[in-house]
Protein backbone atom coordinates (compact mmCIF):
# COMPACT_ATOMS: atom_id res chain seq x y z
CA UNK A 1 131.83 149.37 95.04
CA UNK A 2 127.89 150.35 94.96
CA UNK A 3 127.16 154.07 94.49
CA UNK A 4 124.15 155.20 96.02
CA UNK A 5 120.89 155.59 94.52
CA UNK A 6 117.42 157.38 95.09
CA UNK A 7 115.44 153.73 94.66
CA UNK A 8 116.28 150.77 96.62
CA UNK A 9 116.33 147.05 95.07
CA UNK A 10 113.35 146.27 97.06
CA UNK A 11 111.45 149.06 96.01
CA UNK A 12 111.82 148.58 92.57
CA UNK A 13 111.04 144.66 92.66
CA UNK A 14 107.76 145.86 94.75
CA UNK A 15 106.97 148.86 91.92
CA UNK A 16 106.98 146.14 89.49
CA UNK A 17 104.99 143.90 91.28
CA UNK A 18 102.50 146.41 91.93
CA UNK A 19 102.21 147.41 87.95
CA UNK A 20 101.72 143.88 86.84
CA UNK A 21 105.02 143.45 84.84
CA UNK A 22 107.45 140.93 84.56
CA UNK A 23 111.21 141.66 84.89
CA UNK A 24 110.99 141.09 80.70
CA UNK A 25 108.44 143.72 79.96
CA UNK A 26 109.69 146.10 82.41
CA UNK A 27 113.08 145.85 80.21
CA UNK A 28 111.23 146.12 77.31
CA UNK A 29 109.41 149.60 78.27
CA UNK A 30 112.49 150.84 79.37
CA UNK A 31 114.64 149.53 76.66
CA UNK A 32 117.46 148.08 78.60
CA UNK A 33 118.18 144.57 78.77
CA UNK A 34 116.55 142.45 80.85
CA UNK A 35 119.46 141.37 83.42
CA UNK A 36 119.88 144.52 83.53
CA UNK A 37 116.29 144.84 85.68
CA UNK A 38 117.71 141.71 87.35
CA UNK A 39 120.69 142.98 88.53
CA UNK A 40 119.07 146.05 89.70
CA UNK A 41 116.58 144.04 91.91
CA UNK A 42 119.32 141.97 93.16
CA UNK A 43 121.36 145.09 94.33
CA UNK A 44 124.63 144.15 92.02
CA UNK A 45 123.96 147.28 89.96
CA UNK A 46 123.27 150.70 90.60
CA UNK A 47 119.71 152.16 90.08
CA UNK A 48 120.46 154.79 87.80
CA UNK A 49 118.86 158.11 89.67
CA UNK A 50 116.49 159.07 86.38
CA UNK A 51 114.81 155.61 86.79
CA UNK A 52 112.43 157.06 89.76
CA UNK A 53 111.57 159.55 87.33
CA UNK A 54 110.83 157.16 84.34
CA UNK A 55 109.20 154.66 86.47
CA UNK A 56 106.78 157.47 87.40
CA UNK A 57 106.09 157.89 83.69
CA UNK A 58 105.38 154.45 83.26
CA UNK A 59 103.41 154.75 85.65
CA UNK A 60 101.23 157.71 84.25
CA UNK A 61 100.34 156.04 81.40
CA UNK A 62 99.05 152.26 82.88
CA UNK A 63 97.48 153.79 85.46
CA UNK A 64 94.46 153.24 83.69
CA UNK A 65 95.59 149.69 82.35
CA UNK A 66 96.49 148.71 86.19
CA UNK A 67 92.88 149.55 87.41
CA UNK A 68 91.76 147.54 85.10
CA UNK A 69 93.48 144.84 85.86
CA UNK A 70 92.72 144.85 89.62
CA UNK A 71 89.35 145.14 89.12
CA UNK A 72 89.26 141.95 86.86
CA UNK A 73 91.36 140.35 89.77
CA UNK A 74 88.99 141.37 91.73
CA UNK A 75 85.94 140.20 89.90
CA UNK A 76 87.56 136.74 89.53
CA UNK A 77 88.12 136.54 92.97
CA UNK A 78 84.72 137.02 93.90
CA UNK A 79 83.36 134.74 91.31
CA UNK A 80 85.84 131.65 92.56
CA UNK A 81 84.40 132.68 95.92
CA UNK A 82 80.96 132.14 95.13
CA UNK A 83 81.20 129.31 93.22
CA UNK A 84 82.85 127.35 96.00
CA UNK A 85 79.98 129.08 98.20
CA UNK A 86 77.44 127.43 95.88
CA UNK A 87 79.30 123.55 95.43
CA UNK A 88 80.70 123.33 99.17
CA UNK A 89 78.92 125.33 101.66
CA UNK A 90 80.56 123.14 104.41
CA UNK A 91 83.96 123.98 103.27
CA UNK A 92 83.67 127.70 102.15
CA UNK A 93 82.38 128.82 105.68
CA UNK A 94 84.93 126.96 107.20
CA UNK A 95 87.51 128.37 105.38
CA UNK A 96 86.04 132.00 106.29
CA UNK A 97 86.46 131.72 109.69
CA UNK A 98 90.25 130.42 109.15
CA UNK A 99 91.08 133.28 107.20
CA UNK A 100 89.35 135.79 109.50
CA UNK A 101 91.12 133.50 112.83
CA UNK A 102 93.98 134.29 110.53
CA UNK A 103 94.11 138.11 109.92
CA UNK A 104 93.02 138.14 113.68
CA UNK A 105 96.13 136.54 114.61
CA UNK A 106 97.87 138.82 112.59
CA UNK A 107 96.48 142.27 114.09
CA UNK A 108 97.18 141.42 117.96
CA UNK A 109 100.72 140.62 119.11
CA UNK A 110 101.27 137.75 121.00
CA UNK A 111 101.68 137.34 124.48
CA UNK A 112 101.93 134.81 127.08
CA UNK A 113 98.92 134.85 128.67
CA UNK A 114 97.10 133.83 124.97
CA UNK A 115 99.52 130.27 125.32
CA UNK A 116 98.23 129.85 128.96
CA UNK A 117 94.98 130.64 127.75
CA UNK A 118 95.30 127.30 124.49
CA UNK A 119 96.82 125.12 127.07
């Protein structure tokens, strides 16, 4: 039977997302085995309730590392973006105005009168 505990699966999967670790390294910081982490993320093992409070260690100490690493994301991203700009204008404005469609879509619910509307 699962015991309750102060972090769900989902959450934990999402904090290491978020901190740029794999399931491996997380293990590694933490020293526990690595199915261990797997297990936990899968819900077939208890969190134990400290980890919260480690994990907000961790945390601590790459926050620096993290920023870092999103800013170089970041960077790259923008770079990629311009060099399509510069090879294929055709394509890179097009794409633009799918993406912004896109988050569009995603903002408004949909209703009925929007399908009468594309008909």
């Amino acid at each position: 039977m699962k015991t309750a505990s102060y972090m769900k699966p989902s959450e934990l999967k999402k904090w290491r997302v978020e901190q740029f670790l794999s399931q491996r390294a997380l293990a590694e910081l933490l020293e526990v085995h690595q199915n261990t982490v797997l297990n936990w993320e899968k819900g077939h093992t208890a969190i134990p309730g400290t980890l919260p409070l480690a994990l907000r260690d961790l945390a601590d100490t790459r926050r620096k590392l993290v920023e870092e690493i999103r800013k170089k994301r970041k960077i790259l991203a923008e770079r990629r973006a311009m060099k399509m700009a510069k090879q294929h204008p055709e394509h890179y404005a097009e794409m633009v105005e799918r993406m912004r469609k896109a988050r569009l879509a995603r903002r408004r619910p949909f209703n009925q009168q929007d399908a009468v509307v594309a008909l």
